[in-house]
N, C-alpha and C. Protein backbone atom coordinates (compact mmCIF):
# COMPACT_ATOMS: atom_id res chain seq x y z
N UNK A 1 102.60 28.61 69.15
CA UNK A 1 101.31 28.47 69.80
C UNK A 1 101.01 29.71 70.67
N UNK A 2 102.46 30.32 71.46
CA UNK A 2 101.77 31.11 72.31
C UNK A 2 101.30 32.85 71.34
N UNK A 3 102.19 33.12 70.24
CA UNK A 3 101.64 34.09 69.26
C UNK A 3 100.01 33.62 68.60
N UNK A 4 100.06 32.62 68.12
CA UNK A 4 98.38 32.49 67.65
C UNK A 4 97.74 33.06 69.58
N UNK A 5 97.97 32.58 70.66
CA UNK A 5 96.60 32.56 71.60
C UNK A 5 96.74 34.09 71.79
N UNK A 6 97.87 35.21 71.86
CA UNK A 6 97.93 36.19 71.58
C UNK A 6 97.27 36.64 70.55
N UNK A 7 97.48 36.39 69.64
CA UNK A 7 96.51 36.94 68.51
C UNK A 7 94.70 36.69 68.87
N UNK A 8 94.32 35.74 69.11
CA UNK A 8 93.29 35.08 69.32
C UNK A 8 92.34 36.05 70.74
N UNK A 9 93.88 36.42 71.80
CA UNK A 9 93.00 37.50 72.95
C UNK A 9 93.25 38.70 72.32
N UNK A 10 93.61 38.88 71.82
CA UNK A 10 93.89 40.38 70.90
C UNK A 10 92.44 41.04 70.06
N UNK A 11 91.85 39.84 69.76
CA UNK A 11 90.49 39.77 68.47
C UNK A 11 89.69 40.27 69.51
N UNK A 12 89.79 39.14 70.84
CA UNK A 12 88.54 38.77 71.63
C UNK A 12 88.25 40.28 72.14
N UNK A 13 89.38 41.09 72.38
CA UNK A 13 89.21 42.47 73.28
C UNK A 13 89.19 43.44 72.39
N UNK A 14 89.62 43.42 71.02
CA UNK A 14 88.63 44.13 69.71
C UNK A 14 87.13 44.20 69.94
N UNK A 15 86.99 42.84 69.87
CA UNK A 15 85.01 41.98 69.54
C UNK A 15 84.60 43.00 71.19
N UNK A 16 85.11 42.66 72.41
CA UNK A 16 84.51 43.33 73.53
C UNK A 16 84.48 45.02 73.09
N UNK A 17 85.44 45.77 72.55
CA UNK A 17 85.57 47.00 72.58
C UNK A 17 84.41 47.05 71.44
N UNK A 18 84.07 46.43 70.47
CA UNK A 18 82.77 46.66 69.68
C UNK A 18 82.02 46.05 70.17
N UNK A 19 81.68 45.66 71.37
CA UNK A 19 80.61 45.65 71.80
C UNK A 19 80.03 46.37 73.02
N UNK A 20 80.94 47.45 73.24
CA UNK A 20 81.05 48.81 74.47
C UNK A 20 80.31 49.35 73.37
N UNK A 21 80.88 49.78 71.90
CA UNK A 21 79.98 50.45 71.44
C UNK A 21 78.63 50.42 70.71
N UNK A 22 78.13 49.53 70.52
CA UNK A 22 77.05 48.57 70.37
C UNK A 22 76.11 48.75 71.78
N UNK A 23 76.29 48.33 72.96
CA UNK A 23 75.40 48.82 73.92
C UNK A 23 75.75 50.35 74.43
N UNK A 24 76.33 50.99 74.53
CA UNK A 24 76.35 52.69 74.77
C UNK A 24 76.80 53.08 73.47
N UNK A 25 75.74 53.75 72.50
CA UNK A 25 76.14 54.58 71.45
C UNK A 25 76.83 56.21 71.70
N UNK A 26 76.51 56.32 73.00
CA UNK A 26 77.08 57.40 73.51
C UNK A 26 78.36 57.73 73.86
N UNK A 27 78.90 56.35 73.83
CA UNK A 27 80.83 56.65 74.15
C UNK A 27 80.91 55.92 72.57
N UNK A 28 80.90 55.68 71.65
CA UNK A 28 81.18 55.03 70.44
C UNK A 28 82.15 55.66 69.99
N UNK A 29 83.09 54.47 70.09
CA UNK A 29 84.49 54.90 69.26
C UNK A 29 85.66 55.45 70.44
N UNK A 30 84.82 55.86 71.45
CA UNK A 30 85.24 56.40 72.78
C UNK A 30 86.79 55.60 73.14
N UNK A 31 86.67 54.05 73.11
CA UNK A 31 87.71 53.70 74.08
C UNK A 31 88.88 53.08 72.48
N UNK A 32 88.20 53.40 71.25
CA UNK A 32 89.18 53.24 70.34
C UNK A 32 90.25 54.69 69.97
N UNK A 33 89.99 55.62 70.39
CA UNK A 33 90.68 56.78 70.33
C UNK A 33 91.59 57.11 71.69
N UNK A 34 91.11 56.19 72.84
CA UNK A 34 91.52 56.38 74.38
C UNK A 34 92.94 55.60 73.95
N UNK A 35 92.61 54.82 73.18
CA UNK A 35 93.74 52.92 73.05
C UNK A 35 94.91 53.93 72.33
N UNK A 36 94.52 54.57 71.02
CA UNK A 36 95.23 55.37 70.09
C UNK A 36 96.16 56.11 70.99
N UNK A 37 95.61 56.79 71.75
CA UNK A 37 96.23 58.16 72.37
C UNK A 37 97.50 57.48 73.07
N UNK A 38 96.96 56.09 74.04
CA UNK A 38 97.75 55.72 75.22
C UNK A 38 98.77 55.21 74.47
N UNK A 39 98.40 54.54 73.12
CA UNK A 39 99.57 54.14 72.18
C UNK A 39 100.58 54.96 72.03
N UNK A 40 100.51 56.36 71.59
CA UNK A 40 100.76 57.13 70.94
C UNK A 40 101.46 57.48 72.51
N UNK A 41 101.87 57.76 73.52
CA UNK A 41 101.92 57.83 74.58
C UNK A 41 103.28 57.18 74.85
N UNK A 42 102.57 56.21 75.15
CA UNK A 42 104.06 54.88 75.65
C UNK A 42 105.17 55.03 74.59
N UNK A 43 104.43 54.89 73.24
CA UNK A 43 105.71 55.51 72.03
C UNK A 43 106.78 56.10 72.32
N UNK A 44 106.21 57.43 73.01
CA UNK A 44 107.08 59.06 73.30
C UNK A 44 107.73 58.56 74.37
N UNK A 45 107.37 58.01 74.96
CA UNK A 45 107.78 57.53 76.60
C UNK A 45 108.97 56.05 76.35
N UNK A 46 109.23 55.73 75.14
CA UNK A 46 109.99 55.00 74.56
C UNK A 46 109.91 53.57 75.64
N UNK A 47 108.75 53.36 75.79
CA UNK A 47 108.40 51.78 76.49
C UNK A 47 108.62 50.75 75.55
N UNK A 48 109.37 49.86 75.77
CA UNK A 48 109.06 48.35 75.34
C UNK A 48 108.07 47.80 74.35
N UNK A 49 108.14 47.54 73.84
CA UNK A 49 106.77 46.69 72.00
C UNK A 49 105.85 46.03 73.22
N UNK A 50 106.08 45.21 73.89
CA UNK A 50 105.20 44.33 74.89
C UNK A 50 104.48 45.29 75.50
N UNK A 51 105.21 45.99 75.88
CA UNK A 51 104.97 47.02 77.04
C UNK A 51 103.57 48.06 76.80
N UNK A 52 104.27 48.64 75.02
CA UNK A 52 103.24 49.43 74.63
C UNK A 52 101.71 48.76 73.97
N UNK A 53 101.94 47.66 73.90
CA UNK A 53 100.58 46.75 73.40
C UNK A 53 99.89 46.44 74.97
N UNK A 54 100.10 46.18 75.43
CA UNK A 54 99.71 45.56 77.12
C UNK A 54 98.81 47.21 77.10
N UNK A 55 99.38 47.74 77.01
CA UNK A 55 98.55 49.81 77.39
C UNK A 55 97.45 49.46 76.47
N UNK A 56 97.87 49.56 75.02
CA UNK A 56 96.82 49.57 73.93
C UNK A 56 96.10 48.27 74.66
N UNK A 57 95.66 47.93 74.41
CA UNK A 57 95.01 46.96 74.70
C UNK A 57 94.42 46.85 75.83
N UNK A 58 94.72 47.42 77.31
CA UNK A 58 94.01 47.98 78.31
C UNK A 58 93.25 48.61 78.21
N UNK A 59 93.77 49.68 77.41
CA UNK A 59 93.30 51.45 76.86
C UNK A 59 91.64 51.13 76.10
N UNK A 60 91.72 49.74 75.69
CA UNK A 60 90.47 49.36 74.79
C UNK A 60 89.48 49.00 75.56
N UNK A 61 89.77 48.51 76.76
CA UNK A 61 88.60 47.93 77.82
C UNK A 61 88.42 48.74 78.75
N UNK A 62 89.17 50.46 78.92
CA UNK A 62 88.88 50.91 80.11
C UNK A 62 87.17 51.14 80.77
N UNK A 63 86.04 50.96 79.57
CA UNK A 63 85.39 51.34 79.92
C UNK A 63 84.22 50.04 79.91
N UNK A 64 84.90 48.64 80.05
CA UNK A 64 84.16 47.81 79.73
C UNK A 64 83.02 47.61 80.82
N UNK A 65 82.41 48.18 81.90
CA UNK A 65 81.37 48.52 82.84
C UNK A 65 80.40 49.09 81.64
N UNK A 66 80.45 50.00 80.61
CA UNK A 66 79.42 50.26 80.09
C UNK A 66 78.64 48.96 79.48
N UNK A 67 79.06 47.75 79.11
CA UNK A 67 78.09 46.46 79.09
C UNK A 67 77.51 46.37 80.20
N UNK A 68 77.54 46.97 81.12
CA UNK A 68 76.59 45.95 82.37
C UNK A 68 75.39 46.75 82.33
N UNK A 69 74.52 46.22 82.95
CA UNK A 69 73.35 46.12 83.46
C UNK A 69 72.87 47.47 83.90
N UNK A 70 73.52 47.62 84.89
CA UNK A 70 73.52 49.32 85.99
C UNK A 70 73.70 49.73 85.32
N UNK A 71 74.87 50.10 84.01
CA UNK A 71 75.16 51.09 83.78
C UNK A 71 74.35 51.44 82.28
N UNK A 72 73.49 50.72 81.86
CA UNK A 72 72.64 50.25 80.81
C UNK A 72 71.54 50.96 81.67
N UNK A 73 71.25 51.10 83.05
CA UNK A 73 70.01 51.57 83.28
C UNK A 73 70.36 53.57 83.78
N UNK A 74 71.82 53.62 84.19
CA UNK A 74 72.05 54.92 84.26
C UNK A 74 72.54 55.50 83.64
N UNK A 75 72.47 55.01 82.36
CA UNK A 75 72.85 55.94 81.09
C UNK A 75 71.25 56.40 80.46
N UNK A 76 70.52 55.41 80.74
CA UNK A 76 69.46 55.10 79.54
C UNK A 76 68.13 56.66 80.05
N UNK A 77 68.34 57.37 79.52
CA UNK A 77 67.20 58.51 79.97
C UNK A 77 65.75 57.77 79.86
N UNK A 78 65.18 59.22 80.69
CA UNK A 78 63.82 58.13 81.27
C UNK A 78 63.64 57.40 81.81
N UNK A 79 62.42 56.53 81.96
CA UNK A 79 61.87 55.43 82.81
C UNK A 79 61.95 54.20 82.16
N UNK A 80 62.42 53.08 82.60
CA UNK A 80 62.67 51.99 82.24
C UNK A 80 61.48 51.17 82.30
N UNK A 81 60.70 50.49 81.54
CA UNK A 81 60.10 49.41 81.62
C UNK A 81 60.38 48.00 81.63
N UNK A 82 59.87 47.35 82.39
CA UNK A 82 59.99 45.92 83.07
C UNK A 82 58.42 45.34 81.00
N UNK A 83 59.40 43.93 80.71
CA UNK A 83 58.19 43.89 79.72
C UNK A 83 57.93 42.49 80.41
């Protein structure tokens, strides 16, 4: 049981990291190459299997503020309209 709910938050912070790039097309792909690197990282640094997934998997949400609101209005060039 506790590998399926692992697997299951594993998807969920995939689905969030495609949806960083879905609202900012401007970092797209951004925090899937960040996840890669930090992977690729802990590897060399000969961390723990747990250890190095816990990174990856951080590494995927570092930028999960680009869903919000604010940052939807200070990315977005120009003047915003109210409809």
């Amino acid at each position: 049981m506790l590998q399926e709910y692992n697997v299951k938050f594993s998807n969920l912070l995939l689905s969030l990291s495609d949806a960083i790039d879905i609202a900012n097309s401007q970092i797209a792909s951004h925090q899937m190459r960040t996840s890669f690197i930090a992977w690729k990282i802990a590897e060399a640094a000969n961390l723990p299997e747990d250890r190095i997934e816990k990174i990856y998997l951080a590494a995927l949400l570092h930028d999960i503020g680009a869903l919000s609101l604010e940052e939807k209005i200070h990315s977005t060039p120009g003047r915003i309209r109210r409809n």
